[in-house]
Each structure stands twice: as C-alpha cells, then as structure tokens.
PDB file of N, CA and C in Angstrom:
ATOM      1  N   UNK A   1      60.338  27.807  56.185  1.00  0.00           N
ATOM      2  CA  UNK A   1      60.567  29.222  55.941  1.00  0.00           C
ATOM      3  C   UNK A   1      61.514  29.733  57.021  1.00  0.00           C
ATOM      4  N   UNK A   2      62.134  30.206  56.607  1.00  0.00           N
ATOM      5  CA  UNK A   2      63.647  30.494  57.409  1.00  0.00           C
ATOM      6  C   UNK A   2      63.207  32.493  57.694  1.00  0.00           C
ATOM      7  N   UNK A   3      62.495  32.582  58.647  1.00  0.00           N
ATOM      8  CA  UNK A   3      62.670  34.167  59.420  1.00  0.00           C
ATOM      9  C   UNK A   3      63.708  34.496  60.323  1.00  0.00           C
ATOM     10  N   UNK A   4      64.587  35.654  60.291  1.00  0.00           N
ATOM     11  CA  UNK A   4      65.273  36.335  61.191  1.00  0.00           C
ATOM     12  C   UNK A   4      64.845  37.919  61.605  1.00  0.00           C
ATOM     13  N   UNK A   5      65.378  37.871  62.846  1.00  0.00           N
ATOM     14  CA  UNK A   5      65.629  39.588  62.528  1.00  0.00           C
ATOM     15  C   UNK A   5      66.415  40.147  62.216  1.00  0.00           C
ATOM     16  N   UNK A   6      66.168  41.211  61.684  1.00  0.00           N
ATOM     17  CA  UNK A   6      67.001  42.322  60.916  1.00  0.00           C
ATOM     18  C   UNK A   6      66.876  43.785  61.213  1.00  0.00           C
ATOM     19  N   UNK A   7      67.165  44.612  60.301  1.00  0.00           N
ATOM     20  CA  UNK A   7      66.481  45.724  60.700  1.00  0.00           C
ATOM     21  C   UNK A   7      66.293  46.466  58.668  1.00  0.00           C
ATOM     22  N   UNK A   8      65.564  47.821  58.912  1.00  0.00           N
ATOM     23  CA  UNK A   8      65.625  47.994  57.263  1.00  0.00           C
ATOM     24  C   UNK A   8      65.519  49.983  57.955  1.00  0.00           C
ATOM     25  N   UNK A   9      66.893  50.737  57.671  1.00  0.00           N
ATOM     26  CA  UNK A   9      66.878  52.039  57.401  1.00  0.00           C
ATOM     27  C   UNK A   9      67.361  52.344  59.449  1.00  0.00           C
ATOM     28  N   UNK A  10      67.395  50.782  60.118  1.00  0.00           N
ATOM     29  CA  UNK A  10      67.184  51.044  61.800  1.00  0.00           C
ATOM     30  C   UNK A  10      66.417  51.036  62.331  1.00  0.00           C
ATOM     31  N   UNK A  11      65.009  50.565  61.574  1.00  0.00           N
ATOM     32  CA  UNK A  11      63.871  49.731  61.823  1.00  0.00           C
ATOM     33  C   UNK A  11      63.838  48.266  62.357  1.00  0.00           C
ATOM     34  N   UNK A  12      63.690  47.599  63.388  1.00  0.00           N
ATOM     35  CA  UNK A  12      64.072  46.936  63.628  1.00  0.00           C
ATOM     36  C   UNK A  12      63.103  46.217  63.364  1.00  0.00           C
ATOM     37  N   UNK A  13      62.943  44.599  62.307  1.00  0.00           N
ATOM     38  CA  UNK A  13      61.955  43.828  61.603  1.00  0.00           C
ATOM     39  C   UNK A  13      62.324  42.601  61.302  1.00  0.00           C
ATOM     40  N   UNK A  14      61.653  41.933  61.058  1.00  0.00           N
ATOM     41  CA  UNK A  14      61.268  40.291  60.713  1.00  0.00           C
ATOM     42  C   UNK A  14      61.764  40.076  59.487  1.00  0.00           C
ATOM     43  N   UNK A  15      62.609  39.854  58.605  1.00  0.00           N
ATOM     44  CA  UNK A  15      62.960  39.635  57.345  1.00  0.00           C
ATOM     45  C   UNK A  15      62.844  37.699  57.156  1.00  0.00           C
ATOM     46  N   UNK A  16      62.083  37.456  56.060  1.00  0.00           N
ATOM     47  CA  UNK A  16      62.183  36.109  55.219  1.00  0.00           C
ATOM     48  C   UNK A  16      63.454  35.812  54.661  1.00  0.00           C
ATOM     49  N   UNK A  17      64.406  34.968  54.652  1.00  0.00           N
ATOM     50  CA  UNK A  17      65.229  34.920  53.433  1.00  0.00           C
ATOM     51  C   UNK A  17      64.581  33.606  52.713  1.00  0.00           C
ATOM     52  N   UNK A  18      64.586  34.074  51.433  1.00  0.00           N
ATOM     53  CA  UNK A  18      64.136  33.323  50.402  1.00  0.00           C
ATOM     54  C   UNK A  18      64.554  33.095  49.063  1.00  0.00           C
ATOM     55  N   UNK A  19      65.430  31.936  49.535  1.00  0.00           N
ATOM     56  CA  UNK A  19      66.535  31.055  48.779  1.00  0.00           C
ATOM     57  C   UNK A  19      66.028  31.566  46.556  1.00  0.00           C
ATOM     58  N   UNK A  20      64.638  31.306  46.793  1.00  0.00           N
ATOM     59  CA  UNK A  20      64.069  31.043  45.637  1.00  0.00           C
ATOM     60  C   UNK A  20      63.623  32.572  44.883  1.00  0.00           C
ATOM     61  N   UNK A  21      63.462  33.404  45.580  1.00  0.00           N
ATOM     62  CA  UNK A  21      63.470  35.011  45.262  1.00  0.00           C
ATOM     63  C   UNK A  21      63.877  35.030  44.274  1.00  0.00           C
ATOM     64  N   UNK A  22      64.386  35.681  42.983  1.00  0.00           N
ATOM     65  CA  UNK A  22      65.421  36.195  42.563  1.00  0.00           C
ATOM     66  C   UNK A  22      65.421  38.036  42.811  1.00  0.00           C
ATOM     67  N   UNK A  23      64.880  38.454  43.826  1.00  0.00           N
ATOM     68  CA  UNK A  23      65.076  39.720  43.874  1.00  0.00           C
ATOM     69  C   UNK A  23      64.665  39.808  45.830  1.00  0.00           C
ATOM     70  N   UNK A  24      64.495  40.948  46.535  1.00  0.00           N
ATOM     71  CA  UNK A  24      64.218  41.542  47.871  1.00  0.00           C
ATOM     72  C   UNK A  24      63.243  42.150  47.431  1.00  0.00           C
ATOM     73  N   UNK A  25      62.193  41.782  48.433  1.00  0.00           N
ATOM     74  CA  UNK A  25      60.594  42.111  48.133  1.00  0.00           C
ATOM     75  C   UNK A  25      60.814  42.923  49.916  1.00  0.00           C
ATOM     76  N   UNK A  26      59.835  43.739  49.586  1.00  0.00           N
ATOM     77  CA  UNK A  26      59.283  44.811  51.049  1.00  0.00           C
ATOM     78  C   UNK A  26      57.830  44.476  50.604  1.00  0.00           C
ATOM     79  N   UNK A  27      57.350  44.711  52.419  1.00  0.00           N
ATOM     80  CA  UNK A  27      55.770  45.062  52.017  1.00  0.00           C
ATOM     81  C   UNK A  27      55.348  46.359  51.935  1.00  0.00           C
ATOM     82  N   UNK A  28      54.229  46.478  51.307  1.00  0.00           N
ATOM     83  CA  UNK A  28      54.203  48.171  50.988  1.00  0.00           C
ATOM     84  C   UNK A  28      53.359  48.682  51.978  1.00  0.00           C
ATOM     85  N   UNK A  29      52.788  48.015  52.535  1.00  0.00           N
ATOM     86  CA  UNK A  29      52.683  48.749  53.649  1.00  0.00           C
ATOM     87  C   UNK A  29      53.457  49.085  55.039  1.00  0.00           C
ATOM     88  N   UNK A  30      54.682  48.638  55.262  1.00  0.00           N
ATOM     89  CA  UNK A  30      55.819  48.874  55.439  1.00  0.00           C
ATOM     90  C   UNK A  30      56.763  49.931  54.930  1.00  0.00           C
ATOM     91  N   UNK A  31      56.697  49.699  53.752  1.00  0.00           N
ATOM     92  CA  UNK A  31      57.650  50.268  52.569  1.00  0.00           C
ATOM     93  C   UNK A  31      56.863  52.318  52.818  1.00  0.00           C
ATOM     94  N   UNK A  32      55.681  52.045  52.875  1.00  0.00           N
ATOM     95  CA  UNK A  32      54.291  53.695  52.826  1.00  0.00           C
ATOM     96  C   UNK A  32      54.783  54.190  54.484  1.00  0.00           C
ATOM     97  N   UNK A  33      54.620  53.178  55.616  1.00  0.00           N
ATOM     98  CA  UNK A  33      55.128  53.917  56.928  1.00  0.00           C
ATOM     99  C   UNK A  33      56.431  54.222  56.989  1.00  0.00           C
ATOM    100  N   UNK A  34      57.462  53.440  56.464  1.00  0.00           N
ATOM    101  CA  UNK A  34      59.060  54.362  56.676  1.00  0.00           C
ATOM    102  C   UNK A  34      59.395  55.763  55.262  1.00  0.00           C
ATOM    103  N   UNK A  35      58.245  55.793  54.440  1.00  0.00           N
ATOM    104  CA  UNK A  35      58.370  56.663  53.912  1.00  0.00           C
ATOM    105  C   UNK A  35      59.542  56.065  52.746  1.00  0.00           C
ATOM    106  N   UNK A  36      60.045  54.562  52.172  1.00  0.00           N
ATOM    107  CA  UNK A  36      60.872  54.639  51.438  1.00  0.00           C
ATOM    108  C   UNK A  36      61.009  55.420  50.313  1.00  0.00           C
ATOM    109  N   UNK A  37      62.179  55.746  49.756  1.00  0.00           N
ATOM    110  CA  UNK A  37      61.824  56.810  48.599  1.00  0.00           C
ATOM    111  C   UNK A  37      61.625  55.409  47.385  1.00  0.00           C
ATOM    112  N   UNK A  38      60.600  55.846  45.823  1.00  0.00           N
ATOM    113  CA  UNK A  38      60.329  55.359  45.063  1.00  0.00           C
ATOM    114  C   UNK A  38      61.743  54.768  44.087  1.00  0.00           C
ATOM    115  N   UNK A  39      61.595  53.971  43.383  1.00  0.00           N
ATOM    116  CA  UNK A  39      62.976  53.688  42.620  1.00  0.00           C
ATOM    117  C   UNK A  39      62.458  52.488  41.542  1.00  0.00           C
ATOM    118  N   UNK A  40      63.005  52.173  40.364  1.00  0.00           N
ATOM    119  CA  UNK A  40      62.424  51.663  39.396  1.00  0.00           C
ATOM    120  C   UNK A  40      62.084  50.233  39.561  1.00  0.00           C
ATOM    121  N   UNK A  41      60.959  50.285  39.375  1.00  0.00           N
ATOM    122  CA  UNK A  41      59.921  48.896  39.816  1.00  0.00           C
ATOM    123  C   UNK A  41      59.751  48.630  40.979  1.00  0.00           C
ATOM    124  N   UNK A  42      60.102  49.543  41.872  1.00  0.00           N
ATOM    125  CA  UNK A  42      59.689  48.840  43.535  1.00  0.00           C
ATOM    126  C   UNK A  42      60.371  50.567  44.388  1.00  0.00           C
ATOM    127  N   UNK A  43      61.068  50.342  45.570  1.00  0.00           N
ATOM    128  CA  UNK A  43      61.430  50.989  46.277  1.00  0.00           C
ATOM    129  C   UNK A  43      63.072  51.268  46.932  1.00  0.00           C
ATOM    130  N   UNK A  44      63.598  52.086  46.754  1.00  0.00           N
ATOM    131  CA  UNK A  44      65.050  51.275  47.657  1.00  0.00           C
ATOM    132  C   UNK A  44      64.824  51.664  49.532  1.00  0.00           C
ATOM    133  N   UNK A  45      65.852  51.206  49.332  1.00  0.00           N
ATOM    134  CA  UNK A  45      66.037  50.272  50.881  1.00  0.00           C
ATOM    135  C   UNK A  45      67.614  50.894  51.390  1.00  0.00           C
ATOM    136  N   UNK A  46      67.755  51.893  52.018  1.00  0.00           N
ATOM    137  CA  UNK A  46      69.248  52.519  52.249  1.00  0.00           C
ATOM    138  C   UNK A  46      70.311  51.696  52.662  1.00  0.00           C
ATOM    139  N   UNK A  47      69.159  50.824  54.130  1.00  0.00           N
ATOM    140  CA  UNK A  47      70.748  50.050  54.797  1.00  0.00           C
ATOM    141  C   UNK A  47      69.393  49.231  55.117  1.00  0.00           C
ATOM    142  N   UNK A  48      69.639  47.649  54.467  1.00  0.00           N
ATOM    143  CA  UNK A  48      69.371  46.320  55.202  1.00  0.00           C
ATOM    144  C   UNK A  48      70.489  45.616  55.691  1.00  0.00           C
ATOM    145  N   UNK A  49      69.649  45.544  57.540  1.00  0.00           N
ATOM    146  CA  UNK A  49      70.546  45.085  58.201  1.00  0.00           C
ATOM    147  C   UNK A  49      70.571  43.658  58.851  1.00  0.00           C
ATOM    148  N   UNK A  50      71.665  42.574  58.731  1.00  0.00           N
ATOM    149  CA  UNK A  50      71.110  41.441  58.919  1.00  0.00           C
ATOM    150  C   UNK A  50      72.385  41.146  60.019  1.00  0.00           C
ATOM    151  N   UNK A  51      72.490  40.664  61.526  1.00  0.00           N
ATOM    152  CA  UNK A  51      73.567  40.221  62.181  1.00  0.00           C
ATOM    153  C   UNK A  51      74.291  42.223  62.029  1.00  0.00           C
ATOM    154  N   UNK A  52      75.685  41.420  61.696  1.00  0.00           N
ATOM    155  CA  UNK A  52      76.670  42.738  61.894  1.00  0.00           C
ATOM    156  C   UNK A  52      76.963  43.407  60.142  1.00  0.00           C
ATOM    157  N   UNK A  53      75.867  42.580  59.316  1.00  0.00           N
ATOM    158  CA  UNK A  53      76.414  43.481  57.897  1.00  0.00           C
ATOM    159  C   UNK A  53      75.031  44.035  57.589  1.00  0.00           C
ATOM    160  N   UNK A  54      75.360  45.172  56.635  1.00  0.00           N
ATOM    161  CA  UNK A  54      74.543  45.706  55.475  1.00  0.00           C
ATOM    162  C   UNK A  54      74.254  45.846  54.504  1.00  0.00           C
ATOM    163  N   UNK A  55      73.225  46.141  53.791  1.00  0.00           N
ATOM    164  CA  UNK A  55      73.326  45.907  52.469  1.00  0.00           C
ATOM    165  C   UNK A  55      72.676  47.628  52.104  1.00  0.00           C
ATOM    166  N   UNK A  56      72.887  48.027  50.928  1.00  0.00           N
ATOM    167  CA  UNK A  56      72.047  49.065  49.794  1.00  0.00           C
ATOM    168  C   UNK A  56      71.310  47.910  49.388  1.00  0.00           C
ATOM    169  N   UNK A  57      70.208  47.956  49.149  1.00  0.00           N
ATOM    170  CA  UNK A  57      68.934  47.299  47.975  1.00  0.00           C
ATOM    171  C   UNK A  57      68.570  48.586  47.162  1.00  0.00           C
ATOM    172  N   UNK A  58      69.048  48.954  45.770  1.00  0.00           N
ATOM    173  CA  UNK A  58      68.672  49.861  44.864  1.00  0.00           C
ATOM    174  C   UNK A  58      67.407  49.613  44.657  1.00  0.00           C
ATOM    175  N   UNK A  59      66.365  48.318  44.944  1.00  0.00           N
ATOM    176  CA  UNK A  59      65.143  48.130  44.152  1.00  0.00           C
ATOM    177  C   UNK A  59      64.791  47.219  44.431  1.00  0.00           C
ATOM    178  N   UNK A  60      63.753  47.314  45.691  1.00  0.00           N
ATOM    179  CA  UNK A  60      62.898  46.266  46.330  1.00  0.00           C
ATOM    180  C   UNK A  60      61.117  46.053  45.917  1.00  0.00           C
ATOM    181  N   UNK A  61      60.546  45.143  45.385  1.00  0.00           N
ATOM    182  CA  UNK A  61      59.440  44.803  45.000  1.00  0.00           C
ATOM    183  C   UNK A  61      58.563  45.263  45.861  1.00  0.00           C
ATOM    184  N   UNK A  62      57.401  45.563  45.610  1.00  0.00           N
ATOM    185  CA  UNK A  62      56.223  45.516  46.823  1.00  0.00           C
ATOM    186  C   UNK A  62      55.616  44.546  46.577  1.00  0.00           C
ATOM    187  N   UNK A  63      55.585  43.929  47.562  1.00  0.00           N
ATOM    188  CA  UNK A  63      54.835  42.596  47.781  1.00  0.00           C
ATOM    189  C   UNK A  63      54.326  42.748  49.043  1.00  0.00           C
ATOM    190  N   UNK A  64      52.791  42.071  49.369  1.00  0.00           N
ATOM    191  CA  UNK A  64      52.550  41.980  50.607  1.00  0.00           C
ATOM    192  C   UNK A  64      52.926  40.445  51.596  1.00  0.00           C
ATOM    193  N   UNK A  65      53.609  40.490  52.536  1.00  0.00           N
ATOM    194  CA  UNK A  65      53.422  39.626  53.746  1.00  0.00           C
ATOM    195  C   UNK A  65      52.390  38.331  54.203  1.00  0.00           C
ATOM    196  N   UNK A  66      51.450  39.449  54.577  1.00  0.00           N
ATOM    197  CA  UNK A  66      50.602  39.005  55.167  1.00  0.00           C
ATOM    198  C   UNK A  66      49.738  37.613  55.547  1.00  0.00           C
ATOM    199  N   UNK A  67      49.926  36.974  54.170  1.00  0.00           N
ATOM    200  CA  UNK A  67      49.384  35.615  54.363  1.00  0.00           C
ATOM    201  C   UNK A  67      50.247  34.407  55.031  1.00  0.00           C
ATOM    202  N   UNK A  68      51.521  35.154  55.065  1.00  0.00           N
ATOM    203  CA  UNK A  68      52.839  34.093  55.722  1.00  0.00           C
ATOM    204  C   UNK A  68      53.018  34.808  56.944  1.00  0.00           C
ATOM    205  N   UNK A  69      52.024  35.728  57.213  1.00  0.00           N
ATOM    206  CA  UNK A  69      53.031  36.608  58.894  1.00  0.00           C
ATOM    207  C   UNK A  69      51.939  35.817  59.990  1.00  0.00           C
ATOM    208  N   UNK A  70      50.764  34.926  59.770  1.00  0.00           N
ATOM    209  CA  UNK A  70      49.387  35.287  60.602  1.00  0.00           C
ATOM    210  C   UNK A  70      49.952  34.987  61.990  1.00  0.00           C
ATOM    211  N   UNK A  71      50.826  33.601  61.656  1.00  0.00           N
ATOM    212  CA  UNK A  71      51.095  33.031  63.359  1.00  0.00           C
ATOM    213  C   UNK A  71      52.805  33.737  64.183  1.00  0.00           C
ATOM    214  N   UNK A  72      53.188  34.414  63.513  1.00  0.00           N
ATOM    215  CA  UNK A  72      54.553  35.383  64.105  1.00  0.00           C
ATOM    216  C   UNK A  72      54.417  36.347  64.916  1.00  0.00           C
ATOM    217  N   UNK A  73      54.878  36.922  65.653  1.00  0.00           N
ATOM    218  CA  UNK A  73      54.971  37.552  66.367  1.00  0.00           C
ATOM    219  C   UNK A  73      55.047  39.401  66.021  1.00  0.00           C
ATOM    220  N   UNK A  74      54.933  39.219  64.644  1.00  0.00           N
ATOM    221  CA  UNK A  74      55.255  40.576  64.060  1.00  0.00           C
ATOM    222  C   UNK A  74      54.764  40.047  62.738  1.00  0.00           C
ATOM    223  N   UNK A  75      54.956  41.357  61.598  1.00  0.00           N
ATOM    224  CA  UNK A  75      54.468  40.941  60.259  1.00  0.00           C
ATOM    225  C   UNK A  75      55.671  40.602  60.063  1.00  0.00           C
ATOM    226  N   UNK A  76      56.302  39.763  58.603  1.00  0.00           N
ATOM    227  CA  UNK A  76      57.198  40.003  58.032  1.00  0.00           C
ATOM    228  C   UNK A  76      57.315  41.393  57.143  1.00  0.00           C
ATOM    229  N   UNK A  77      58.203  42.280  57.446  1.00  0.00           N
ATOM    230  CA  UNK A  77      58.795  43.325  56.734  1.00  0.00           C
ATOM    231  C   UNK A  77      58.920  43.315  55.359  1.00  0.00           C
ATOM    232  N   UNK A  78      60.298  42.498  55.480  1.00  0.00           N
ATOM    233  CA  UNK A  78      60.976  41.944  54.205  1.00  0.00           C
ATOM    234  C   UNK A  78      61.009  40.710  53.824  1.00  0.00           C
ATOM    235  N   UNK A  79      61.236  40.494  52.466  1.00  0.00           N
ATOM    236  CA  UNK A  79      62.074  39.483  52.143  1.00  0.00           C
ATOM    237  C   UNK A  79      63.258  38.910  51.309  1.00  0.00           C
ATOM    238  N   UNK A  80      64.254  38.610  51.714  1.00  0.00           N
ATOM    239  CA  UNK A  80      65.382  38.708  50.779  1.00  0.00           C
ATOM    240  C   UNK A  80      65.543  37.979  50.034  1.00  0.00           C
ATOM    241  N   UNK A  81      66.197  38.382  48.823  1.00  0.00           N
ATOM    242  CA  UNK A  81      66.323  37.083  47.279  1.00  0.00           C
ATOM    243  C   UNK A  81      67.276  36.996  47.311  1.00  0.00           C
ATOM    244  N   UNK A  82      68.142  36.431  46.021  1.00  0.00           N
ATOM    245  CA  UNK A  82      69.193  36.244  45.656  1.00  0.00           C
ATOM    246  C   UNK A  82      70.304  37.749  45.527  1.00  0.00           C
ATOM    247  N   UNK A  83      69.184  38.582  45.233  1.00  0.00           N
ATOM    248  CA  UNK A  83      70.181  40.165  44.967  1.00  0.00           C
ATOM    249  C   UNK A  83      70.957  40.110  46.320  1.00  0.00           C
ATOM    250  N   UNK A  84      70.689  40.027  47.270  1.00  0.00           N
ATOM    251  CA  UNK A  84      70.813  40.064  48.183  1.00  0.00           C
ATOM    252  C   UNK A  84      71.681  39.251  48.928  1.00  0.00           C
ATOM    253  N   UNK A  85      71.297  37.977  49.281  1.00  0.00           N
ATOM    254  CA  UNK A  85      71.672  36.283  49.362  1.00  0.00           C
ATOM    255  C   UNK A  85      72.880  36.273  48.682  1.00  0.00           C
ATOM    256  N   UNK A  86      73.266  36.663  47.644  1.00  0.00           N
ATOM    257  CA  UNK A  86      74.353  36.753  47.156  1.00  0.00           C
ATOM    258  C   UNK A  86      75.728  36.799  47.744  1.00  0.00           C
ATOM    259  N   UNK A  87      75.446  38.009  48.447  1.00  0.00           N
ATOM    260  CA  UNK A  87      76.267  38.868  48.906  1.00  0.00           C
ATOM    261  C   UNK A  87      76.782  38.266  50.458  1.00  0.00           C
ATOM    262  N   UNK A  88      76.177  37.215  50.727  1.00  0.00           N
ATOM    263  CA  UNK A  88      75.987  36.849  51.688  1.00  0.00           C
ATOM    264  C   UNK A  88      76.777  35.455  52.256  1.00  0.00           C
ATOM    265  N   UNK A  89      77.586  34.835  53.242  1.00  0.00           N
ATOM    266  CA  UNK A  89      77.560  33.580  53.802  1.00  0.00           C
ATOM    267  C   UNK A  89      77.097  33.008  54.981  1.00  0.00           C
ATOM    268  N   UNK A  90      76.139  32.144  54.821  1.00  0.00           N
ATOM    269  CA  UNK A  90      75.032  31.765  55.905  1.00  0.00           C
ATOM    270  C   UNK A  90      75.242  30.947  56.295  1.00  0.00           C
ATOM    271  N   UNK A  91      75.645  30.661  57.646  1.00  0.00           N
ATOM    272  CA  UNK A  91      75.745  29.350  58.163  1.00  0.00           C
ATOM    273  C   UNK A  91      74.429  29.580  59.408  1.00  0.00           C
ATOM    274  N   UNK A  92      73.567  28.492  59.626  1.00  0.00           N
ATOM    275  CA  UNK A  92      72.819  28.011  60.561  1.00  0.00           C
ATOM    276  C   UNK A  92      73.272  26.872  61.850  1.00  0.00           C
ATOM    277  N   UNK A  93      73.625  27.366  62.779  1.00  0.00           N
ATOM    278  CA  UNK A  93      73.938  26.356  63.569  1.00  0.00           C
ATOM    279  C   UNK A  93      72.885  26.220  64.947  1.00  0.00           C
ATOM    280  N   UNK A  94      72.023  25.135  64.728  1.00  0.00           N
ATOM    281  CA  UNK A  94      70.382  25.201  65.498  1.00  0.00           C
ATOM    282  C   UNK A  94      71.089  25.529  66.932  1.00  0.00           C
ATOM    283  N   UNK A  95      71.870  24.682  67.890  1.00  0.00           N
ATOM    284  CA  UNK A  95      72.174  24.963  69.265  1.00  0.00           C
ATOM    285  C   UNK A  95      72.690  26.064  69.566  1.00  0.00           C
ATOM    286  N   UNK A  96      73.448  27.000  68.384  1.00  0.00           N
ATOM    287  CA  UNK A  96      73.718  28.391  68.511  1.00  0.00           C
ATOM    288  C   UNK A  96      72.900  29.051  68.192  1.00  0.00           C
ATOM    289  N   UNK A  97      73.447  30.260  67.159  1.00  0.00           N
ATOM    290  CA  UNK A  97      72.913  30.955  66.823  1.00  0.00           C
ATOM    291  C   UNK A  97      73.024  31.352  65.118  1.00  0.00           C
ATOM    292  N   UNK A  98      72.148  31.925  64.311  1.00  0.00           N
ATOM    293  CA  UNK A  98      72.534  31.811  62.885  1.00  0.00           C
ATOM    294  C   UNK A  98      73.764  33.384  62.787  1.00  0.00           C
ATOM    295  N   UNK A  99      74.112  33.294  61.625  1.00  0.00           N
ATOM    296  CA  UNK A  99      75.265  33.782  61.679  1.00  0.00           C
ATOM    297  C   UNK A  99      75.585  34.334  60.162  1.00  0.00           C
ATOM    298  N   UNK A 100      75.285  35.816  60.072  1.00  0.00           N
ATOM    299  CA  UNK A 100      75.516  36.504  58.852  1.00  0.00           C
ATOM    300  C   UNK A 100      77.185  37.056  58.127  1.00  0.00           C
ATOM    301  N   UNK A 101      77.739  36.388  57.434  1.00  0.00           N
ATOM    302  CA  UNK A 101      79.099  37.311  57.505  1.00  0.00           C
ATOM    303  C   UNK A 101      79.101  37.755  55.559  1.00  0.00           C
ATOM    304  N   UNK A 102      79.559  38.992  55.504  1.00  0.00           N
ATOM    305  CA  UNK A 102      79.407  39.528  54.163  1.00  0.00           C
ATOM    306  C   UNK A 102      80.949  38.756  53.020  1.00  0.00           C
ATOM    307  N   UNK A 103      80.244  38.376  51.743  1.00  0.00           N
ATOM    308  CA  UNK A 103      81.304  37.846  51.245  1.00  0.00           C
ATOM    309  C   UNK A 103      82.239  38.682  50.501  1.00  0.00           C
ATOM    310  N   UNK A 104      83.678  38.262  50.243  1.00  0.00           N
ATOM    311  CA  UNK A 104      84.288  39.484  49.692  1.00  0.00           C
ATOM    312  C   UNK A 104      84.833  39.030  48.160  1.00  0.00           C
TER     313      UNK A 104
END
C-alpha cells in the first residue's frame, strides 16, 4: 500500500493512492470535520494536494479508513483512484524521494 502526504482544502493528511480505485474515496469522518460540502454520491474535495499539483475532485465516496490506518502515524484521510491517478505522472524513486508532476 503506497501512502503519501498530501493535503485536502490545506489540510495537511495521509492520502492512499490506489492503483485499483476507480474513483477518490474520503473518510467521512474526515469529510463531517472539514465540513466538505455534499455533491452527488459522495462529497467534493476543492483542492487535493499531492507534491506541487492539485486537483478539483467533483465527487469523492465516503468510505471509512480505519481498518488500514491502525499502525500509521495518522488515519488515512483519503484515497485516490483512477479519477484522479489519471491526471497524474508518478515516478517512485526509493533513495529519493516520490515525485508528483501533473499530465498535460
């Protein structure tokens, strides 16, 4: 399971990316403390922030965390799918650092 940080609205949080998603899941109890506003089938998400890019998420799932956060250092927040992942080119380099750049 591949965790980074991120941030969601300038919240600064634990995001999953998850290759296999096909959508960006929030937890709702997350989603109830920043007050996200409601949006069809889940919640949006103004600015997810990963490295130096952002994203709009029009419509993030509620899903809870919790059973994947026990041994982290924080809960996981989020988690990102393909809506998302998409938009995205990921390179991992272990002796560095991972590395978000937005695709055009």
């Amino acid at each position: 399971m591949l965790v980074v940080r991120g941030a969601v609205n300038g919240e600064p949080v634990l995001i999953q990316l998850d290759t296999g998603k096909s959508r960006t899941c929030v937890d709702p109890a997350f989603a109830a403390r920043l007050g996200l506003p409601p949006a069809p089938d889940g919640v949006s998400i103004r600015e997810l922030s990963l490295g130096g890019v952002s994203f709009l998420v029009s419509s993030a799932k509620r899903v809870s965390f919790s059973g994947i956060s026990q041994d982290l250092p924080e809960p996981i927040a989020v988690g990102i799918g393909s809506d998302v992942l998409a938009r995205l080119l990921l390179t991992v380099d272990y002796p560095g650092r991972l590395a978000f750049v937005a695709r055009r």
